[in-house]
Structures are given as C-alpha cells and as structure tokens.
N, C-alpha and C. Protein backbone atom coordinates (compact mmCIF):
# COMPACT_ATOMS: atom_id res chain seq x y z
N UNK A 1 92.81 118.51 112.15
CA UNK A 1 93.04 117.33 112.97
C UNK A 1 94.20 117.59 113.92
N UNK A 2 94.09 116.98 114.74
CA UNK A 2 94.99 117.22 116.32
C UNK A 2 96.30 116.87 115.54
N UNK A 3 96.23 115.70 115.22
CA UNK A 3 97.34 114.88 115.03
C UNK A 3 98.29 115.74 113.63
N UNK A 4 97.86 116.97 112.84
CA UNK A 4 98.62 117.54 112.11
C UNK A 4 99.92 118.61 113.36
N UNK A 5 99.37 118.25 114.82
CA UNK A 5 99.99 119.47 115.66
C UNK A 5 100.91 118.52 116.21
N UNK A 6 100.29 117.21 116.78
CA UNK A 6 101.33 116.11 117.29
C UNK A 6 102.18 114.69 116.95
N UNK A 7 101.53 114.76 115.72
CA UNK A 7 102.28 113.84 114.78
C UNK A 7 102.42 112.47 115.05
N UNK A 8 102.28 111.67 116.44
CA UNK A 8 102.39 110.71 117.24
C UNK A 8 101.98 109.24 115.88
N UNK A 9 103.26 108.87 116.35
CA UNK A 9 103.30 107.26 115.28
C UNK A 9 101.91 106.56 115.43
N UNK A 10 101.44 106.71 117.12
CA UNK A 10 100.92 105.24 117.40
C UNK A 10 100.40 106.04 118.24
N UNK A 11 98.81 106.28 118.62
CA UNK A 11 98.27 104.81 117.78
C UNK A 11 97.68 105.30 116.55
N UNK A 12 97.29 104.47 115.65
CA UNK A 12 96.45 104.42 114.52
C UNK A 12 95.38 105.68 114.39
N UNK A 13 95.46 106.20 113.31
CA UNK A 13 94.54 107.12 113.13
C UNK A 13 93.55 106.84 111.89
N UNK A 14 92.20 106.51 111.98
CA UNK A 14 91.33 106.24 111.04
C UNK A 14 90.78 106.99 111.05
N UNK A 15 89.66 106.68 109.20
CA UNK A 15 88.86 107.88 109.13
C UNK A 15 87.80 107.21 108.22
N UNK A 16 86.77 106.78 108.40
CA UNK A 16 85.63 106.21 107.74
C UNK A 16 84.91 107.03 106.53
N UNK A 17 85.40 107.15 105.93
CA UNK A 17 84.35 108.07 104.63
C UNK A 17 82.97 107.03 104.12
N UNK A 18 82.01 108.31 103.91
CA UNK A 18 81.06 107.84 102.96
C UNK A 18 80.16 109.14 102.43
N UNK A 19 78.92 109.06 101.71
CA UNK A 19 78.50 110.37 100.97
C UNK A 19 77.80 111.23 102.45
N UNK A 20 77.54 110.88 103.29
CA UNK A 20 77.28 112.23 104.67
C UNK A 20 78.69 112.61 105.12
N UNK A 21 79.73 112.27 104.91
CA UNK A 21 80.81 112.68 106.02
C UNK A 21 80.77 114.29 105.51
N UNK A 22 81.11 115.31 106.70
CA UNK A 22 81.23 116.76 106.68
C UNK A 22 82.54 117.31 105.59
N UNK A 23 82.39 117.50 104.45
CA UNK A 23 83.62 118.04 103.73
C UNK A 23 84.26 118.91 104.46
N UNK A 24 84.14 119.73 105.02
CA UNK A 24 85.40 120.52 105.85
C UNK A 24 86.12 119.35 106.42
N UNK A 25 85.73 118.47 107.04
CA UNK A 25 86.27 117.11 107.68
C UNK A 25 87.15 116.91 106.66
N UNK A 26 86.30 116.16 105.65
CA UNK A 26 86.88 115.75 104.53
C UNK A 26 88.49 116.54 104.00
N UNK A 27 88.12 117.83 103.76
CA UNK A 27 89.14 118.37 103.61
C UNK A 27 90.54 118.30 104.33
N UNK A 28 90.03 118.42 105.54
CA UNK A 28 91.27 118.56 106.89
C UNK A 28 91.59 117.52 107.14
N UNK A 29 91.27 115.78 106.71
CA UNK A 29 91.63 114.62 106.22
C UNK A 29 92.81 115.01 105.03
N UNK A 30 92.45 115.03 104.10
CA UNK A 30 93.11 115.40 102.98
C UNK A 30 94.49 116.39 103.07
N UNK A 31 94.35 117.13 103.69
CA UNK A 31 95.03 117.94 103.97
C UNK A 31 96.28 117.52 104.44
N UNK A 32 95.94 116.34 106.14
CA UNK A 32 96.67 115.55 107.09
C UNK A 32 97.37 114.55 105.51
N UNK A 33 96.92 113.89 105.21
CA UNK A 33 97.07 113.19 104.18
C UNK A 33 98.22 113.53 103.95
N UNK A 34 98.64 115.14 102.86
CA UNK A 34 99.57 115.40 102.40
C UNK A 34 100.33 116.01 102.79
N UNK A 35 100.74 115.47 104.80
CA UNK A 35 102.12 115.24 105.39
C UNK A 35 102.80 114.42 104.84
N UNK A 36 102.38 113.09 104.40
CA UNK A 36 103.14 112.39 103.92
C UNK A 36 103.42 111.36 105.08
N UNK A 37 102.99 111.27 106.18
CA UNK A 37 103.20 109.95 107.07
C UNK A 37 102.63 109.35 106.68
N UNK A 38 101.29 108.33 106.30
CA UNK A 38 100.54 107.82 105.96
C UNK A 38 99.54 107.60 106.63
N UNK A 39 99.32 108.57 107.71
CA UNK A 39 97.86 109.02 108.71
C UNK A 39 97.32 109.80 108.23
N UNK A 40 95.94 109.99 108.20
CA UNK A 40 94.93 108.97 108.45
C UNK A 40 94.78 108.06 107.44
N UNK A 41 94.60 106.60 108.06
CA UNK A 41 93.67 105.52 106.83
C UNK A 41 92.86 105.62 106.77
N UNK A 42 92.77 105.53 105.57
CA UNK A 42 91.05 106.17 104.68
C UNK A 42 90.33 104.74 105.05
N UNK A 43 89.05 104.33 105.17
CA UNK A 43 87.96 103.17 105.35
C UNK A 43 86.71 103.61 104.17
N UNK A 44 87.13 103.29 103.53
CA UNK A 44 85.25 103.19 102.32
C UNK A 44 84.53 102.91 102.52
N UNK A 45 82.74 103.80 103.70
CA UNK A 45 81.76 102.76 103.86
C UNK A 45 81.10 102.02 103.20
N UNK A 46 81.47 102.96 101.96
CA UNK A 46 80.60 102.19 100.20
C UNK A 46 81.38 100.96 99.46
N UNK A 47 82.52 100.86 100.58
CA UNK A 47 82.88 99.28 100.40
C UNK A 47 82.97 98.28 100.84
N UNK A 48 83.41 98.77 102.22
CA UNK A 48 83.31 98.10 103.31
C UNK A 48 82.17 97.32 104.03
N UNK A 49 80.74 98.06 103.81
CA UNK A 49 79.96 97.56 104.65
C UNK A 49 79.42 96.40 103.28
N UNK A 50 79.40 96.33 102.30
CA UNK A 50 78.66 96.05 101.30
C UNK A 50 79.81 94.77 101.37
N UNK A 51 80.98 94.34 101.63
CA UNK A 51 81.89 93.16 101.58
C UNK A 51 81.52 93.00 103.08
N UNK A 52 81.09 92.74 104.15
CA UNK A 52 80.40 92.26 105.27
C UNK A 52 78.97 91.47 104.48
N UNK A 53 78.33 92.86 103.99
CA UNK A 53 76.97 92.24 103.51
C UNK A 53 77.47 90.76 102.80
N UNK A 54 78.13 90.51 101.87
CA UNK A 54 78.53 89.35 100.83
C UNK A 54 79.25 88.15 101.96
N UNK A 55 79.50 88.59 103.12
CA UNK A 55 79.58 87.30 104.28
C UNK A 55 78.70 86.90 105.13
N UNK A 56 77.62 87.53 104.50
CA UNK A 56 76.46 87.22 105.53
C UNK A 56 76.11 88.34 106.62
N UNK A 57 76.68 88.96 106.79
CA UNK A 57 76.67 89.89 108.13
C UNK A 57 75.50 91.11 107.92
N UNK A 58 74.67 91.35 108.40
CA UNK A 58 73.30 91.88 108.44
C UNK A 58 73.42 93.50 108.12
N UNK A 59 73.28 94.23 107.88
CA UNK A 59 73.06 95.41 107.68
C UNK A 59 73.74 96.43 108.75
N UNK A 60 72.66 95.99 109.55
CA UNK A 60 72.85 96.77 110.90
C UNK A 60 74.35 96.91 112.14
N UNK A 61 74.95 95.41 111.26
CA UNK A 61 75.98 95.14 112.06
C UNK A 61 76.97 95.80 111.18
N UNK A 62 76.78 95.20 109.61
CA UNK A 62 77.47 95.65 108.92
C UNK A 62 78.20 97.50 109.06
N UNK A 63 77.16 98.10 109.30
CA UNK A 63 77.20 99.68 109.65
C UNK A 63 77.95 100.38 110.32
N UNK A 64 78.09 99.04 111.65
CA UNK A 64 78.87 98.83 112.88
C UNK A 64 80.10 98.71 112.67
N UNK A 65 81.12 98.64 112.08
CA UNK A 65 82.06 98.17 111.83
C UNK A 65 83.49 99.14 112.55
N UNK A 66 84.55 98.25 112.92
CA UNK A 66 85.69 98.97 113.51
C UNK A 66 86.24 98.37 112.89
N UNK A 67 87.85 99.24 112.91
CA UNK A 67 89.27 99.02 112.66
C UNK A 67 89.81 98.36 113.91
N UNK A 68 90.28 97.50 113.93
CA UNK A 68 91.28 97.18 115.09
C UNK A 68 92.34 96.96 114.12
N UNK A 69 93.60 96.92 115.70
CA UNK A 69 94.83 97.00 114.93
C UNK A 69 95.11 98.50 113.87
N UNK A 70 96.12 97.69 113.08
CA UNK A 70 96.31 98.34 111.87
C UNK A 70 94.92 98.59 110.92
N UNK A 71 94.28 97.29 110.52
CA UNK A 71 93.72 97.74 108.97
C UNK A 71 92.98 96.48 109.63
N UNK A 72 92.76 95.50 110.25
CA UNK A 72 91.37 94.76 110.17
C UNK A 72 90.15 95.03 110.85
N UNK A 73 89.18 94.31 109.87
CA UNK A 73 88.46 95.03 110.09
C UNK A 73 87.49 93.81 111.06
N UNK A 74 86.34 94.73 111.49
CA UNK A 74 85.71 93.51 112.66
C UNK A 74 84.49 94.49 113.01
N UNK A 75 83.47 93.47 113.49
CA UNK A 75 82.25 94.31 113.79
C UNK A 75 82.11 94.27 115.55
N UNK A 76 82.38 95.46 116.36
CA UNK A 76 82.56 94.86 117.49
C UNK A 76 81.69 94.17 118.56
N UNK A 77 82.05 93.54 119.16
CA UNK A 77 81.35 92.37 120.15
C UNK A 77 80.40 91.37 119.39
N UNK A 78 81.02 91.16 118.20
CA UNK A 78 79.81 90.56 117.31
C UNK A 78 80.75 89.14 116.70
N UNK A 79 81.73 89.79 116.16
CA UNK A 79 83.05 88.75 115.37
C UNK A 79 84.41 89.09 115.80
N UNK A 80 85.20 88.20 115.53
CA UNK A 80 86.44 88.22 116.05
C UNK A 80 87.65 87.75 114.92
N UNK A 81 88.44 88.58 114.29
CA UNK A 81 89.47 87.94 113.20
C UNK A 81 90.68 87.85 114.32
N UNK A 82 91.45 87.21 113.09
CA UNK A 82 93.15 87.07 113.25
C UNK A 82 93.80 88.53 114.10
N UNK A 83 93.96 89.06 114.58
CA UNK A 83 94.28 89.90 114.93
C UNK A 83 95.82 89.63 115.14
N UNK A 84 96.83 88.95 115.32
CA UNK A 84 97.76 88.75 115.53
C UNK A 84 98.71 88.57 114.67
N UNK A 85 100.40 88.26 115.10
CA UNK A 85 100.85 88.00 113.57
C UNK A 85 101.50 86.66 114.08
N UNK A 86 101.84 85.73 112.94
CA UNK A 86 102.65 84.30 113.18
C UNK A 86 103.84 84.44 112.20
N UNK A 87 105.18 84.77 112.57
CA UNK A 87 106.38 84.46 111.95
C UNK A 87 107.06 83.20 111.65
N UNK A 88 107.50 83.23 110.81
CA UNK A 88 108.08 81.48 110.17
C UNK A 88 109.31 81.99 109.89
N UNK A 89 110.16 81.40 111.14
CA UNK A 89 111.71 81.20 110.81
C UNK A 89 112.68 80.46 109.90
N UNK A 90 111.48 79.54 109.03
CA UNK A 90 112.24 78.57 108.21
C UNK A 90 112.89 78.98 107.38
C-alpha cells in the first residue's frame, strides 16, 4: 500500500474485506496494520451488508455501500446519515 511510503493522517484509508478479497491484498493490509497508526479501517462485508439487509435496504444496494467520513456508513446516492458532529457546552 502507497500509504506504508507516505503515511498521510488524512484522508481516511479503508479497506472492505470479504471471502473474494485478493490475500496478497489482504496481507499488505495487515502488514500496513502493524505500523501502528490505525490505517487502514478494516469494513466486514459479512457484516456490514447483512445489518443494511435487517433495515430494509435491498441487496443490491446493500453491496453498494461506502464509508464516508470516518466510519459511517451510507449507501451512496441512495441514503443519507448524520454525518456531522453537535457539541454540548453545558
């Protein structure tokens, strides 16, 4: 992975696993991993798409799925979450 050469905070580096992803991939994930920044975030399709399925969300869309941001998740041009943050000064 590039990002073991440039290290760059931002932006976000994801990585969608499921039983086709290429193990050499896999590996050189793993690998990045144990820099110790906490790039790449791992995504479980064998969890992820199957908790869409349990909101209703169809298969096909379900499949579809992106990271925005940090860690939410969203199917694009389809749904729209919280994406933002709200601080409470109280």
């Amino acid at each position: 992975m590039a990002y073991q050469n440039i290290r760059l905070p931002q932006p976000n580096l994801g990585v969608r696993v499921n039983e086709f992803i290429d193990r050499p991939f896999l590996l050189k994930t793993a690998e990045t991993i144990r820099l110790g920044t906490g790039i790449p975030q791992i995504f479980n399709d064998e969890v992820v798409v199957p908790a869409f399925l349990n909101r209703g969300v169809s298969l096909e869309d379900a499949r579809d799925y992106a990271v925005v941001g940090c860690v939410e998740l969203s199917i694009p041009g389809r749904t729209y979450g919280l994406h933002d943050i709200a601080c409470s000064t109280c």
